[in-house]
Structures are given as C-alpha cells and as structure tokens.
Protein backbone atom coordinates (compact mmCIF):
# COMPACT_ATOMS: atom_id res chain seq x y z
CA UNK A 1 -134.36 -15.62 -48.81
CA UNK A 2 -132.95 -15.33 -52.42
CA UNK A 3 -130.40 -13.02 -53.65
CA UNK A 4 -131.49 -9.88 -55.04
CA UNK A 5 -128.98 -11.48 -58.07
CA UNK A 6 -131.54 -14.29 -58.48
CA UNK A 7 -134.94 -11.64 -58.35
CA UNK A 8 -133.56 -10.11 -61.74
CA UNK A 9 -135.00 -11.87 -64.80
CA UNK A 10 -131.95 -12.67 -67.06
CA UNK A 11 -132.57 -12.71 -70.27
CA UNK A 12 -131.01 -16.17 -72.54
CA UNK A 13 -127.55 -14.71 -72.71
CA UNK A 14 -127.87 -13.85 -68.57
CA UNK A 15 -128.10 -10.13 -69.28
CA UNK A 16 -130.32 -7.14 -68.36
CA UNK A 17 -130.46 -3.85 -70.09
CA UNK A 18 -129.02 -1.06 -67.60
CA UNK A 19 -130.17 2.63 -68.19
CA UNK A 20 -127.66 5.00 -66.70
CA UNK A 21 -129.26 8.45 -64.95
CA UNK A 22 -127.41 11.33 -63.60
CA UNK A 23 -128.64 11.36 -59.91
CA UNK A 24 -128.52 15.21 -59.94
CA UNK A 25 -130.38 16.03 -63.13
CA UNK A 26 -132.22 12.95 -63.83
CA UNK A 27 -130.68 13.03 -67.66
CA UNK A 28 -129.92 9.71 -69.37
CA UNK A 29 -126.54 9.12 -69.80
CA UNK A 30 -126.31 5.90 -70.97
CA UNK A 31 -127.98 2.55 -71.89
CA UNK A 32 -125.84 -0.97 -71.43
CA UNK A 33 -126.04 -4.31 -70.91
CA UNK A 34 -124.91 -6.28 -67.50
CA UNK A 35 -124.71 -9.67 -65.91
CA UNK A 36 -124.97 -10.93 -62.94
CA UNK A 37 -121.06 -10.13 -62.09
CA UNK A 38 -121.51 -6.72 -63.20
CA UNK A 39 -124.36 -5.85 -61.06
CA UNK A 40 -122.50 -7.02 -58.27
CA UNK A 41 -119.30 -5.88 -58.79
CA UNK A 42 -121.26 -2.53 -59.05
CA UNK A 43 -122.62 -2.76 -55.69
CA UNK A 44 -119.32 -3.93 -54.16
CA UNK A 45 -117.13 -1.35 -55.64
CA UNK A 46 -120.05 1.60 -55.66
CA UNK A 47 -119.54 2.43 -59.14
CA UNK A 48 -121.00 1.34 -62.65
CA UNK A 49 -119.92 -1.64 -63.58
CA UNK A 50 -120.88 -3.08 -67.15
CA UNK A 51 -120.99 -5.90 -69.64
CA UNK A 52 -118.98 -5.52 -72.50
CA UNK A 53 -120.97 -7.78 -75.43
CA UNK A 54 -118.00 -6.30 -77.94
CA UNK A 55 -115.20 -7.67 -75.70
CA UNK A 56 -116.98 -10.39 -73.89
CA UNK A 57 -115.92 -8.74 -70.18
CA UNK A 58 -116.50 -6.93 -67.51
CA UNK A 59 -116.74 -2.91 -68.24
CA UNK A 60 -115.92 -0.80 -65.14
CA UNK A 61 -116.90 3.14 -66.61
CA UNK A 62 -114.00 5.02 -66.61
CA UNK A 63 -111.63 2.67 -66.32
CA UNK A 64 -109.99 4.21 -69.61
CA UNK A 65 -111.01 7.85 -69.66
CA UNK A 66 -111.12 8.66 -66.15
CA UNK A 67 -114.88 9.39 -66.35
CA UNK A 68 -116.09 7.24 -63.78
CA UNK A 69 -119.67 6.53 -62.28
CA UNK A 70 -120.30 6.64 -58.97
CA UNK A 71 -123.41 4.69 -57.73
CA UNK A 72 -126.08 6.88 -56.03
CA UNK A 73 -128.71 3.72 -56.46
CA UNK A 74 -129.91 0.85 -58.46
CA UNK A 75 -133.48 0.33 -59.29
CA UNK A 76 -135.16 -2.49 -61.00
CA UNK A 77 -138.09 -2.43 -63.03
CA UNK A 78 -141.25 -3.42 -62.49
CA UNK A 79 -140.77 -6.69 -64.81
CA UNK A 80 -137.51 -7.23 -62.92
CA UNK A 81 -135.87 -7.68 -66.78
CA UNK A 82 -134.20 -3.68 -66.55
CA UNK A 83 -131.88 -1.85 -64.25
CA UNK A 84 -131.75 1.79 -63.64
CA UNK A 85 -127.97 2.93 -62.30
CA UNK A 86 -128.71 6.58 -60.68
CA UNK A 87 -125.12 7.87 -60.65
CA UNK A 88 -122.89 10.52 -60.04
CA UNK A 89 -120.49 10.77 -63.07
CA UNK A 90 -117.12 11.88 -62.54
CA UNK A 91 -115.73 14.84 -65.12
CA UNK A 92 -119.04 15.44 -66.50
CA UNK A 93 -118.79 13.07 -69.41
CA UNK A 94 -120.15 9.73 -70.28
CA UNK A 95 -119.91 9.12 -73.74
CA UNK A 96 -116.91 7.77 -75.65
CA UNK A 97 -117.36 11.00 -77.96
CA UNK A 98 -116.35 13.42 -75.03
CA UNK A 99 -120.28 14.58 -74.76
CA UNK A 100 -122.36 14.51 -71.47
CA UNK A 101 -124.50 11.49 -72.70
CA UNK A 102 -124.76 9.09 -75.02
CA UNK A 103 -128.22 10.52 -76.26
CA UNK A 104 -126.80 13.67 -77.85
CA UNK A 105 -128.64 12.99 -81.63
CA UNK A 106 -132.03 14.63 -81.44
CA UNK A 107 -134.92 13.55 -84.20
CA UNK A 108 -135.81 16.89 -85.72
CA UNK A 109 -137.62 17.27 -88.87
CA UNK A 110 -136.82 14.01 -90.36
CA UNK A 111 -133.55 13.95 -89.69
CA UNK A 112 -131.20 13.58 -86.26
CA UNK A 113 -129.11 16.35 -85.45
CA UNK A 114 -126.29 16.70 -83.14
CA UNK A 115 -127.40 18.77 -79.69
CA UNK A 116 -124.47 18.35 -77.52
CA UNK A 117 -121.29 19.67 -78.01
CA UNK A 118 -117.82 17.86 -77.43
CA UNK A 119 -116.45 18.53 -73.91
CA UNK A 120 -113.31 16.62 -74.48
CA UNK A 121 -111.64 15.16 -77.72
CA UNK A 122 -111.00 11.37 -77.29
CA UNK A 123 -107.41 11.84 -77.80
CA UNK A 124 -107.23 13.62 -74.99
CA UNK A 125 -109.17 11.24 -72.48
CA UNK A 126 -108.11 8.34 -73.75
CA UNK A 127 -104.38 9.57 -73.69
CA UNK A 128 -103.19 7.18 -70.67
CA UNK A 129 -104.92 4.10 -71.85
C-alpha cells in the first residue's frame, strides 16, 4: 500500500497548491503552496503547515503572529494535484494584514476594493517575533 504522500501528484518543484477553509464557515482563508514535508508535518502536529517558496522552508501558520491553524481535515482533489486544509484558525485572523482572509479585495465595477477591515495592525501581532 503506498503512502497517501506518494497518491498526491507533485508538481516539478514537488509542490501542491493548498487552499485554506475555515471549518466553521466554509470561507477561504488562504491559498499556499506545500511539499511533501509540509503535508506531513501538518498531519503530525494537527496544524497548517506550509511551504515557504520566498524563504525556501517550512511555514508552520502562526508561528510569528500567534494566529495559528488548527487542522479539522485535509482533502485532496479529484486530480490529486490540490489540497484543501479545513481548519480552525486561532484569533480569527489569517492574513499577514491583520484581516480574516487573505481574499479581502473584491472586483467591483472595474476596479478591486477593500471589503474587510483590519482586526489587528501588524505591529501589534508581529510584536514578539
């Protein structure tokens, strides 16, 4: 029997996009990348886990802010080429900007416009890093 690692289908730089729901709500949070280590390290630790292309490492969400994701499930798509983390985030916030999600620009007669306000300046969660 092969891993469930070896079912995904990696793309040439062994990664998989990785859409980040809230569990509750079903709103998009987030969209990613992983690798194999990152998926799982997120199923041994039971949080999102991530791959940083930027900084070439692992991501664990929260690490910095506080704003951590706790793993409710992981689905994989029907091509086996895209992951779906269900989570429960931690403080409300999943965006670097202090907003809810990542998708807070809304496409709105021609133009995108801001829908989500700031819950938290990123001085102030990113204080203790």
């Amino acid at each position: 029997m092969s891993s469930y690692l070896d079912q995904v289908n990696w793309n040439e730089q062994g990664l998989v996009p990785v859409i980040t729901q809230e569990a509750d709500t079903g709103r998009v949070l987030t969209q990613a990348w992983i690798n194999r280590e990152a998926l799982q390290t997120a199923v041994q630790e039971n949080r999102a886990v991530y791959w940083s292309r930027s900084r070439d490492q692992l991501w664990r969400k929260g690490e910095d802010s506080g704003n951590i994701q706790i793993l409710v499930d992981v689905l994989l798509d029907c091509d086996n080429d895209s992951v779906c983390y269900r989570v429960e985030q931690v403080g409300g916030i999943a965006c670097h900007t202090g907003r809810e999600s990542c998708f807070y620009q809304k496409l709105d007669n021609g133009g995108w416009h801001t829908v989500d306000p700031i819950l938290k300046d990123q001085p102030e969660m990113y204080k203790h890093s």
